[in-house]
PDB file of N, CA and C in Angstrom:
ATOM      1  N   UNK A   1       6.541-117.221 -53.518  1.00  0.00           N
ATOM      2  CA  UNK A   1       6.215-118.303 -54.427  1.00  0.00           C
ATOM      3  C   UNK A   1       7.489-118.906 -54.979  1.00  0.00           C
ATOM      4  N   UNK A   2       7.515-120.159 -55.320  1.00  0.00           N
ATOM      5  CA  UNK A   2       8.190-120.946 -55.869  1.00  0.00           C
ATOM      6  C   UNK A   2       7.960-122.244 -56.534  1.00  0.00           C
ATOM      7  N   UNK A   3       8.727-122.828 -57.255  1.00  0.00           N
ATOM      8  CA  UNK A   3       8.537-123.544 -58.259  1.00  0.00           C
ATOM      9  C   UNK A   3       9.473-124.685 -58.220  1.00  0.00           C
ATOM     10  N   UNK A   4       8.835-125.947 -57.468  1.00  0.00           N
ATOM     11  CA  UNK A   4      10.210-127.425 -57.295  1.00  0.00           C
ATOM     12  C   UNK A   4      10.922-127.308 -58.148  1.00  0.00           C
ATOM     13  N   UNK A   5      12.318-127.889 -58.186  1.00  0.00           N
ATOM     14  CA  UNK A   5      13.034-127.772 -59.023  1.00  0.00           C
ATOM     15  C   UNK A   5      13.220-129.267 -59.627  1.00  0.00           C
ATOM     16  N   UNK A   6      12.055-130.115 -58.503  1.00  0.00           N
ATOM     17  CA  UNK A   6      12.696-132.255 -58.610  1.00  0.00           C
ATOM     18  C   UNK A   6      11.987-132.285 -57.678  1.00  0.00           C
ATOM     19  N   UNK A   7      12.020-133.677 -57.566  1.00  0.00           N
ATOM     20  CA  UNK A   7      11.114-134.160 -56.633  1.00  0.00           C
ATOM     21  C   UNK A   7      10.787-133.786 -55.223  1.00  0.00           C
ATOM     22  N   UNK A   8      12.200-133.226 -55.278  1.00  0.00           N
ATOM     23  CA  UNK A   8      12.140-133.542 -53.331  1.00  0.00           C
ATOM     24  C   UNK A   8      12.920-131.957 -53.425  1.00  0.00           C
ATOM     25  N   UNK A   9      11.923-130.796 -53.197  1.00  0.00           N
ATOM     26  CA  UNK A   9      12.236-129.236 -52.715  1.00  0.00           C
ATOM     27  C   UNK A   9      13.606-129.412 -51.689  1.00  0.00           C
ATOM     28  N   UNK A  10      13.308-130.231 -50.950  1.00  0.00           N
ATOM     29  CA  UNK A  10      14.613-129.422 -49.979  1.00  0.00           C
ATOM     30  C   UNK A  10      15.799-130.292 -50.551  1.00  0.00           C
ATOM     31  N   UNK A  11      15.818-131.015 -51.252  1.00  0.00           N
ATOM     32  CA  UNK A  11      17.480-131.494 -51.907  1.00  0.00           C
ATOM     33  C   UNK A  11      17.861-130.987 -53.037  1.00  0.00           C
ATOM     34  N   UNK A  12      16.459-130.676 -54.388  1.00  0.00           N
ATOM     35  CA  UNK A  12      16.680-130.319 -55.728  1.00  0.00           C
ATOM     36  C   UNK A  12      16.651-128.685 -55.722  1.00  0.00           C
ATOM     37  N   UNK A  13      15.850-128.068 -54.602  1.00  0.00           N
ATOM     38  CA  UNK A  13      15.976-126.849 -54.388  1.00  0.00           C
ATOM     39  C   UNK A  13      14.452-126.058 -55.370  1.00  0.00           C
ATOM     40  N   UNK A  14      14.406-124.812 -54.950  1.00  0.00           N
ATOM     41  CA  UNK A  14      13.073-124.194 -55.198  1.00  0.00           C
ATOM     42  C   UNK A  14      13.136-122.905 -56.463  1.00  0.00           C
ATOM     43  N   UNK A  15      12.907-123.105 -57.611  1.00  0.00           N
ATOM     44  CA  UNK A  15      13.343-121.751 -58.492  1.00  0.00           C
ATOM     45  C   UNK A  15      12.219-120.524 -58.024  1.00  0.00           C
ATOM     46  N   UNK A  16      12.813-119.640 -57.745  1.00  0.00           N
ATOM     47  CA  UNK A  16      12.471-118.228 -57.374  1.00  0.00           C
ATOM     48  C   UNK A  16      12.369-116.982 -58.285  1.00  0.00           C
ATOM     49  N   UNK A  17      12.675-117.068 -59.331  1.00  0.00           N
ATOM     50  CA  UNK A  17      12.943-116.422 -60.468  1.00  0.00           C
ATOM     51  C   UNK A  17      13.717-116.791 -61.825  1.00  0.00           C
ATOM     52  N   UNK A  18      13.091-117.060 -62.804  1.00  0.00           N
ATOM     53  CA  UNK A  18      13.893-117.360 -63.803  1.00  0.00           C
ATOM     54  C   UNK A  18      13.075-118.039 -64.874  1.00  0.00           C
ATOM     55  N   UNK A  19      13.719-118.817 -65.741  1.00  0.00           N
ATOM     56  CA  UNK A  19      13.158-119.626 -66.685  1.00  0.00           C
ATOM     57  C   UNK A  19      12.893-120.941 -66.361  1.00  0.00           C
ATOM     58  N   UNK A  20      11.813-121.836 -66.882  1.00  0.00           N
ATOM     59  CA  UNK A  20      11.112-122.859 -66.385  1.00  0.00           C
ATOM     60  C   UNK A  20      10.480-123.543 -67.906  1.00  0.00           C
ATOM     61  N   UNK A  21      10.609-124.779 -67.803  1.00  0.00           N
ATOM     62  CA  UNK A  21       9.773-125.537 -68.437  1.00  0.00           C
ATOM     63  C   UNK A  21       8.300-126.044 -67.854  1.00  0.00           C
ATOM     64  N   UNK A  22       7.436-125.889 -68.188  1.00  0.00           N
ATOM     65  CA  UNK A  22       6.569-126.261 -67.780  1.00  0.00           C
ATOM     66  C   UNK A  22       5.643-127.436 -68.271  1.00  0.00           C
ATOM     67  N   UNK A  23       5.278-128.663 -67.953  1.00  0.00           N
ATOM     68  CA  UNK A  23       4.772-129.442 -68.725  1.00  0.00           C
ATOM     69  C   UNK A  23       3.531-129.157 -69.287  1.00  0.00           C
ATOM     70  N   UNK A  24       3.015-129.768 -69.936  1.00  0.00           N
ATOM     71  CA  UNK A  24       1.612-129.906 -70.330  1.00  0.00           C
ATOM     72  C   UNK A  24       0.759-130.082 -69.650  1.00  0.00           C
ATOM     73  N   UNK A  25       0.732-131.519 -68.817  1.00  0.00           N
ATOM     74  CA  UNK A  25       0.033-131.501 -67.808  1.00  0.00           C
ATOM     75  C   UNK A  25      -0.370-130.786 -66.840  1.00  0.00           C
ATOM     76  N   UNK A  26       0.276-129.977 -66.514  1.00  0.00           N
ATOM     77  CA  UNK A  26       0.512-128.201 -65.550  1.00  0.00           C
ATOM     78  C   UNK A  26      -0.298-127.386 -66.062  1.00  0.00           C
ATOM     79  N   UNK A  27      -0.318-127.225 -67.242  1.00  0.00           N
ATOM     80  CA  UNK A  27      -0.783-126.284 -67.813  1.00  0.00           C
ATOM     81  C   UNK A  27      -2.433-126.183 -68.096  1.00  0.00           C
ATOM     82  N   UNK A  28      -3.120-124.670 -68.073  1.00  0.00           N
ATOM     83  CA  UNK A  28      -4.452-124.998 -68.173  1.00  0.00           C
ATOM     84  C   UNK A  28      -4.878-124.036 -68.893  1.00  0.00           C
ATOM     85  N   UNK A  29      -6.237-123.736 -70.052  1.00  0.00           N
ATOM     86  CA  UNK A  29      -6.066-123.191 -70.901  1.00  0.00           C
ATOM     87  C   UNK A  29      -5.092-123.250 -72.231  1.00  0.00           C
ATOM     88  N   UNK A  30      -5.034-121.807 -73.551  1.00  0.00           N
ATOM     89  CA  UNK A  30      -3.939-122.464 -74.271  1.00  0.00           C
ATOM     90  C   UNK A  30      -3.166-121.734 -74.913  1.00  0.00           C
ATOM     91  N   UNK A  31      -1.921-122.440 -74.583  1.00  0.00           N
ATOM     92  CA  UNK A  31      -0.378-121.490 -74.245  1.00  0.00           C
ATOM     93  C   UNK A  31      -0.770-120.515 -75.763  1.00  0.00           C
ATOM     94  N   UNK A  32      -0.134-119.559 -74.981  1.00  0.00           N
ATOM     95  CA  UNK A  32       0.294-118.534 -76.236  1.00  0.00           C
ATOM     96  C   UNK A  32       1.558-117.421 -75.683  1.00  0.00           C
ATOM     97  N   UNK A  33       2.532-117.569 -76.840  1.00  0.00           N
ATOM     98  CA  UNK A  33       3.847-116.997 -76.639  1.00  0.00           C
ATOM     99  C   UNK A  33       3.375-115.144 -76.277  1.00  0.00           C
ATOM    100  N   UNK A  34       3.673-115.117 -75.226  1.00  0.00           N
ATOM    101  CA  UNK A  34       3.818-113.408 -75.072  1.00  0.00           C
ATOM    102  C   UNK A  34       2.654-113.382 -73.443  1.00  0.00           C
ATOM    103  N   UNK A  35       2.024-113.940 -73.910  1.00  0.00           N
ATOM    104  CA  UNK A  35       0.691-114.384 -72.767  1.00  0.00           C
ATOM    105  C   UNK A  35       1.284-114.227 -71.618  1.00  0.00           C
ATOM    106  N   UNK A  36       0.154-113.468 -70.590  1.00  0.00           N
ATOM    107  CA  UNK A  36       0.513-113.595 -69.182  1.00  0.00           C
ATOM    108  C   UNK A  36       0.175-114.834 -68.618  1.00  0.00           C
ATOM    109  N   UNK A  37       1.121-115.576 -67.582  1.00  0.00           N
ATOM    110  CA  UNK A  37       0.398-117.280 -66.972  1.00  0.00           C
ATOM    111  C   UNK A  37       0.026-116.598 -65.686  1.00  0.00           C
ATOM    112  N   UNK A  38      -1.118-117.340 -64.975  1.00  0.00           N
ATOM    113  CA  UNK A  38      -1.727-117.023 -63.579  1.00  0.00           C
ATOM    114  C   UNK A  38      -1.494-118.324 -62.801  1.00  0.00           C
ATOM    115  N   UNK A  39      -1.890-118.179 -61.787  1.00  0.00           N
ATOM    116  CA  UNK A  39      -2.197-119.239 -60.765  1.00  0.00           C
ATOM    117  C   UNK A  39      -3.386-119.841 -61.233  1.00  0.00           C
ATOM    118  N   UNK A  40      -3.816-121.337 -61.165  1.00  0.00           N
ATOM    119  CA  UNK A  40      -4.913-121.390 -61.753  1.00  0.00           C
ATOM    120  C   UNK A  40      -6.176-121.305 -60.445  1.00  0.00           C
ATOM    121  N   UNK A  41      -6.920-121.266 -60.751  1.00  0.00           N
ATOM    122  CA  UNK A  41      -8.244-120.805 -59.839  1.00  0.00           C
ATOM    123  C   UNK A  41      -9.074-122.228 -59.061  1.00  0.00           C
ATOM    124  N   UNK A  42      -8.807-123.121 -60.290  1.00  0.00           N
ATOM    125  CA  UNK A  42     -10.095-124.178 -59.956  1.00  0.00           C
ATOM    126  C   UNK A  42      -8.808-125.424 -60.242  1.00  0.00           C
ATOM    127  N   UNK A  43      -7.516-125.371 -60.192  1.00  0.00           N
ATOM    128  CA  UNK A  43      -6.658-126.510 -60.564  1.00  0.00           C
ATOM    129  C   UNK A  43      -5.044-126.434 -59.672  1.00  0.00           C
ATOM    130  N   UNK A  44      -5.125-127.448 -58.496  1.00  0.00           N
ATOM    131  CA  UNK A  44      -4.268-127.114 -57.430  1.00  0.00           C
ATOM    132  C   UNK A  44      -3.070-127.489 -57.855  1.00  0.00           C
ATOM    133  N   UNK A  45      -1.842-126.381 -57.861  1.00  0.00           N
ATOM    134  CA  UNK A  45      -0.518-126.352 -58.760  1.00  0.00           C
ATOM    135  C   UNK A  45      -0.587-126.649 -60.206  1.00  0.00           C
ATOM    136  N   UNK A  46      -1.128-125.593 -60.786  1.00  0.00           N
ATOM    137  CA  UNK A  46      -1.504-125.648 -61.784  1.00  0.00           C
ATOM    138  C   UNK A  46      -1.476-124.546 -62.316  1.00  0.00           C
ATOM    139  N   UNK A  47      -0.850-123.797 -63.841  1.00  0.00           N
ATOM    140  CA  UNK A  47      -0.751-122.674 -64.434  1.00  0.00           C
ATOM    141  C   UNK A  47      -1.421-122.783 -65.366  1.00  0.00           C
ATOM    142  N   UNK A  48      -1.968-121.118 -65.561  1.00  0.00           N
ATOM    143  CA  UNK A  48      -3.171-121.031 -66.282  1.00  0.00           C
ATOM    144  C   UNK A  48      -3.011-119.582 -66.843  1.00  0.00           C
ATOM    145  N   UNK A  49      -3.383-119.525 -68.491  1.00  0.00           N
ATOM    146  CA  UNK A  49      -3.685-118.634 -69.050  1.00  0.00           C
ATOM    147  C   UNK A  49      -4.799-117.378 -69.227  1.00  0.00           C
ATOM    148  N   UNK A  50      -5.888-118.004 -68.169  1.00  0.00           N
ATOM    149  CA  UNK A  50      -7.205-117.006 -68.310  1.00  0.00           C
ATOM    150  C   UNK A  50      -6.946-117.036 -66.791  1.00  0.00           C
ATOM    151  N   UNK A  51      -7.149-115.461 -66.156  1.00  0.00           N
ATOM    152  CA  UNK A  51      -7.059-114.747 -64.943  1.00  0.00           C
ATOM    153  C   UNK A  51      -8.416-115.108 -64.148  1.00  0.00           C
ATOM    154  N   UNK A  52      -8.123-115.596 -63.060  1.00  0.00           N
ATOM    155  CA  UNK A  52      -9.648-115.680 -61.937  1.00  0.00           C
ATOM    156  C   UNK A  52     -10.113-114.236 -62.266  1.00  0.00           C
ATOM    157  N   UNK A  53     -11.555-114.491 -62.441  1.00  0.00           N
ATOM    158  CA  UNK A  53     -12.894-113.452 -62.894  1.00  0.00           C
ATOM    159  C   UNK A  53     -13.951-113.380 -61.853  1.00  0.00           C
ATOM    160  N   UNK A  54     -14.289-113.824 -61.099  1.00  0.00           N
ATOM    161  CA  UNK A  54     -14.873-114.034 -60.240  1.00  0.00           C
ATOM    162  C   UNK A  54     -15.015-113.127 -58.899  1.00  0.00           C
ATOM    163  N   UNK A  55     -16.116-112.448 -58.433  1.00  0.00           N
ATOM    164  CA  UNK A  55     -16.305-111.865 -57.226  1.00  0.00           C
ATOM    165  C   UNK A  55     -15.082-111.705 -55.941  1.00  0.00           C
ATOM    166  N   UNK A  56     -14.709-111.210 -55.841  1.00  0.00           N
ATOM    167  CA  UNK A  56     -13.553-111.031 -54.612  1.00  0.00           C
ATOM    168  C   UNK A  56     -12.335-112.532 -54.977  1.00  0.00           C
ATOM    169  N   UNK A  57     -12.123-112.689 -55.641  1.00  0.00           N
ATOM    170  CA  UNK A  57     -11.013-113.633 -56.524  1.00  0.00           C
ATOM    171  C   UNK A  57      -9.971-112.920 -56.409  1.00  0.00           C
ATOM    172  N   UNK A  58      -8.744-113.847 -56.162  1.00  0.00           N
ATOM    173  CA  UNK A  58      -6.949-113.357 -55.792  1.00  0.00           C
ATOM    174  C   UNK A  58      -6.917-113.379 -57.578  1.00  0.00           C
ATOM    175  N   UNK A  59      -6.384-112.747 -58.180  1.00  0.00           N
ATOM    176  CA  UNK A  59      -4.983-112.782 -59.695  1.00  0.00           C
ATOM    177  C   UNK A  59      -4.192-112.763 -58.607  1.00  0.00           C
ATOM    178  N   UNK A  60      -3.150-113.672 -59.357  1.00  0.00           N
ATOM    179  CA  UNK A  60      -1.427-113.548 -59.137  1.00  0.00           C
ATOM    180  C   UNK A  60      -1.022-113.861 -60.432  1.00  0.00           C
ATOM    181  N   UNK A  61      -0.454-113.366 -61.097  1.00  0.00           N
ATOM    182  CA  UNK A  61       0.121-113.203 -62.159  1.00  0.00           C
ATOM    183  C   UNK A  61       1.777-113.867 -61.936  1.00  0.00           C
ATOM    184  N   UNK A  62       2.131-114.926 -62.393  1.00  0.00           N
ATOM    185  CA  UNK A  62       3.297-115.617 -62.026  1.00  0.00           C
ATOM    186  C   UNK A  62       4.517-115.165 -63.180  1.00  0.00           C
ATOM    187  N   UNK A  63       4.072-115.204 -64.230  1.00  0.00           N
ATOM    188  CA  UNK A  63       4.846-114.420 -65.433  1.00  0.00           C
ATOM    189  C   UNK A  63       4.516-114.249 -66.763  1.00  0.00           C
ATOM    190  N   UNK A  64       4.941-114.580 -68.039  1.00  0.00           N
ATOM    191  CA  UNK A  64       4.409-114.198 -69.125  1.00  0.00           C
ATOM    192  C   UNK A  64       5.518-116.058 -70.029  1.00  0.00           C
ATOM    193  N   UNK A  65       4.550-115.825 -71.168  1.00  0.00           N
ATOM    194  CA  UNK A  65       4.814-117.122 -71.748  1.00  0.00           C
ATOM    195  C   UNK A  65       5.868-116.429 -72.756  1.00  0.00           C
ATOM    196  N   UNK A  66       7.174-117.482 -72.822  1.00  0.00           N
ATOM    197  CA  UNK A  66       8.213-117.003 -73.813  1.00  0.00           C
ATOM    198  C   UNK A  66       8.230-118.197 -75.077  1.00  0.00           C
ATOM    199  N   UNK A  67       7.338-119.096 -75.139  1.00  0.00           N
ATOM    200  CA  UNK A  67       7.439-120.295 -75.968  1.00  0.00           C
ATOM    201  C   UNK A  67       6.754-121.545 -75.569  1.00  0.00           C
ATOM    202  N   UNK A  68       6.401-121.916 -76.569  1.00  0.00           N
ATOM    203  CA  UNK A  68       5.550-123.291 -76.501  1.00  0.00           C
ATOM    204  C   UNK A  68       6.671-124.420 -77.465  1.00  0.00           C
ATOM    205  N   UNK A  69       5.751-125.729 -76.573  1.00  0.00           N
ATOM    206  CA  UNK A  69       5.987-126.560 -77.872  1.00  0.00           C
ATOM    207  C   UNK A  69       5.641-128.262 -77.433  1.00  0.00           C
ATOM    208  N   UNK A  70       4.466-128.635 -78.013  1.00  0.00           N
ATOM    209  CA  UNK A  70       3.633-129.400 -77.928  1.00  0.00           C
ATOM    210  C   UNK A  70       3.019-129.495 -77.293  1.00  0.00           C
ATOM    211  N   UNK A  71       2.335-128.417 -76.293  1.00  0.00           N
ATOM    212  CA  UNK A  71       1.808-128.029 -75.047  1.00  0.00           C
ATOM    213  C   UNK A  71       2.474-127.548 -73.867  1.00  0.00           C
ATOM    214  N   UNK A  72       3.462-127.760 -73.906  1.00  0.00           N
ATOM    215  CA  UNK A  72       4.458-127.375 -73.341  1.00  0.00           C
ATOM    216  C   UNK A  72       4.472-125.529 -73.108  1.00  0.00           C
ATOM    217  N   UNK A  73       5.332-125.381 -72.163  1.00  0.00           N
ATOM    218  CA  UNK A  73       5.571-123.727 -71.866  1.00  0.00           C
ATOM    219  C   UNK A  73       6.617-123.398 -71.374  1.00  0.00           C
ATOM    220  N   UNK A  74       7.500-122.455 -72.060  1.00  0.00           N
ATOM    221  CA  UNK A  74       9.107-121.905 -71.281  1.00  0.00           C
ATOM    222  C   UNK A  74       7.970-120.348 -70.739  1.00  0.00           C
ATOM    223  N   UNK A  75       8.269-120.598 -69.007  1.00  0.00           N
ATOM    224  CA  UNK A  75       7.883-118.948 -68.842  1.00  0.00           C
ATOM    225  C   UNK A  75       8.990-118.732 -67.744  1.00  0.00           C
ATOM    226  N   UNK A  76       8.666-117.542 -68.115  1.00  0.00           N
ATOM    227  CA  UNK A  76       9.637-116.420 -67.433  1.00  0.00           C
ATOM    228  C   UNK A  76       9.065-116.153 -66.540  1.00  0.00           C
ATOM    229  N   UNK A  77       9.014-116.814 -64.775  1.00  0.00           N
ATOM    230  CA  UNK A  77       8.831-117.114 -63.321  1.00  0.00           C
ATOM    231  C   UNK A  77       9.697-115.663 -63.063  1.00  0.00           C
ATOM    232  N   UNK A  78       8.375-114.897 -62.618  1.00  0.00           N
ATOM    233  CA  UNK A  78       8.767-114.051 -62.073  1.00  0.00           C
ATOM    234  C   UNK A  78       8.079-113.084 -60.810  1.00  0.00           C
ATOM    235  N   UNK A  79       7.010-114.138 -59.896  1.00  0.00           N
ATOM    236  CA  UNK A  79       6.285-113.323 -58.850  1.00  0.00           C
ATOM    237  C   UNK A  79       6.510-111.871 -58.408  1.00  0.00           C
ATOM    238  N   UNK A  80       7.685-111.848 -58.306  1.00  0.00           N
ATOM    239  CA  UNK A  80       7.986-110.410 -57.422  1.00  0.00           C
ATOM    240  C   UNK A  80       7.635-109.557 -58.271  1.00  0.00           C
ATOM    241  N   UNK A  81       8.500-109.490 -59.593  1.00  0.00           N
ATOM    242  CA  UNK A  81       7.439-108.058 -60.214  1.00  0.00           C
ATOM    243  C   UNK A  81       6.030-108.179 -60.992  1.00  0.00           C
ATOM    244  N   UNK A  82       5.224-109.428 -61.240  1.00  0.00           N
ATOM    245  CA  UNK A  82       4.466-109.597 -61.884  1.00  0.00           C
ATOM    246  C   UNK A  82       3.216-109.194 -60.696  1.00  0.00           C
ATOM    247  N   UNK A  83       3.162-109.340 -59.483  1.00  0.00           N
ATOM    248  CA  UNK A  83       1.975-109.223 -58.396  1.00  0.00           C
ATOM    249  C   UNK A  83       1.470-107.488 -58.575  1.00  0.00           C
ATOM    250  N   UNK A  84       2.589-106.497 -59.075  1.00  0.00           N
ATOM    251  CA  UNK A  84       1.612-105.374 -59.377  1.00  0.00           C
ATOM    252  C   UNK A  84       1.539-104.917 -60.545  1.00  0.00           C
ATOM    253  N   UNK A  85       0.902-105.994 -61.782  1.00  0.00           N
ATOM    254  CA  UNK A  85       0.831-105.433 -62.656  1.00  0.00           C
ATOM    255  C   UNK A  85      -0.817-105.664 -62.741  1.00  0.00           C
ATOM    256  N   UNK A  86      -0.928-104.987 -63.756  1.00  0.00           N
ATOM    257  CA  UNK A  86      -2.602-104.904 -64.274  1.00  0.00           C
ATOM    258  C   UNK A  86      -2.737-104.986 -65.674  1.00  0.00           C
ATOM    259  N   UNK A  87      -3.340-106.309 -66.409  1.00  0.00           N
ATOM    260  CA  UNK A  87      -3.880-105.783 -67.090  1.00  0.00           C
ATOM    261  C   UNK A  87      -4.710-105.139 -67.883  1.00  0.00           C
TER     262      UNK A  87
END
């Protein structure tokens, strides 16, 4: 997994781990600092605060929320260790 960095992936390049702003518009559900973010279920490229619930449904857990601000979200993008956690 990865996360454009600009418009155009293969010139602005792909973040793989790290910190991220995330807009509002992106976002689904509602941010809360500490919160785990998911993939969203029903919203294509789209991060989401409530985990797919649903019958044989993927979680991917992308990372945890470090701050808001006006809908907005700084999270801490971190696939590789977030795919085996449980909560």
């Amino acid at each position: 997994l990865g996360i454009a960095l600009g418009t155009s992936p293969t010139t602005d390049g792909m973040l793989i781990r790290g910190l991220v702003r995330v807009d509002t518009t992106n976002v689904q559900g509602t941010p809360a600092v500490g919160a785990s973010v998911y993939v969203s279920e029903s919203h294509t490229a789209q991060f989401d605060f409530t985990a797919p619930s649903g019958t044989n449904d993927f979680i991917r857990r992308l990372g945890h929320c470090l701050a808001t601000s006006g809908g907005d979200i700084l999270l801490l993008f971190n696939p590789a260790l977030e795919h085996n956690l449980i909560d």
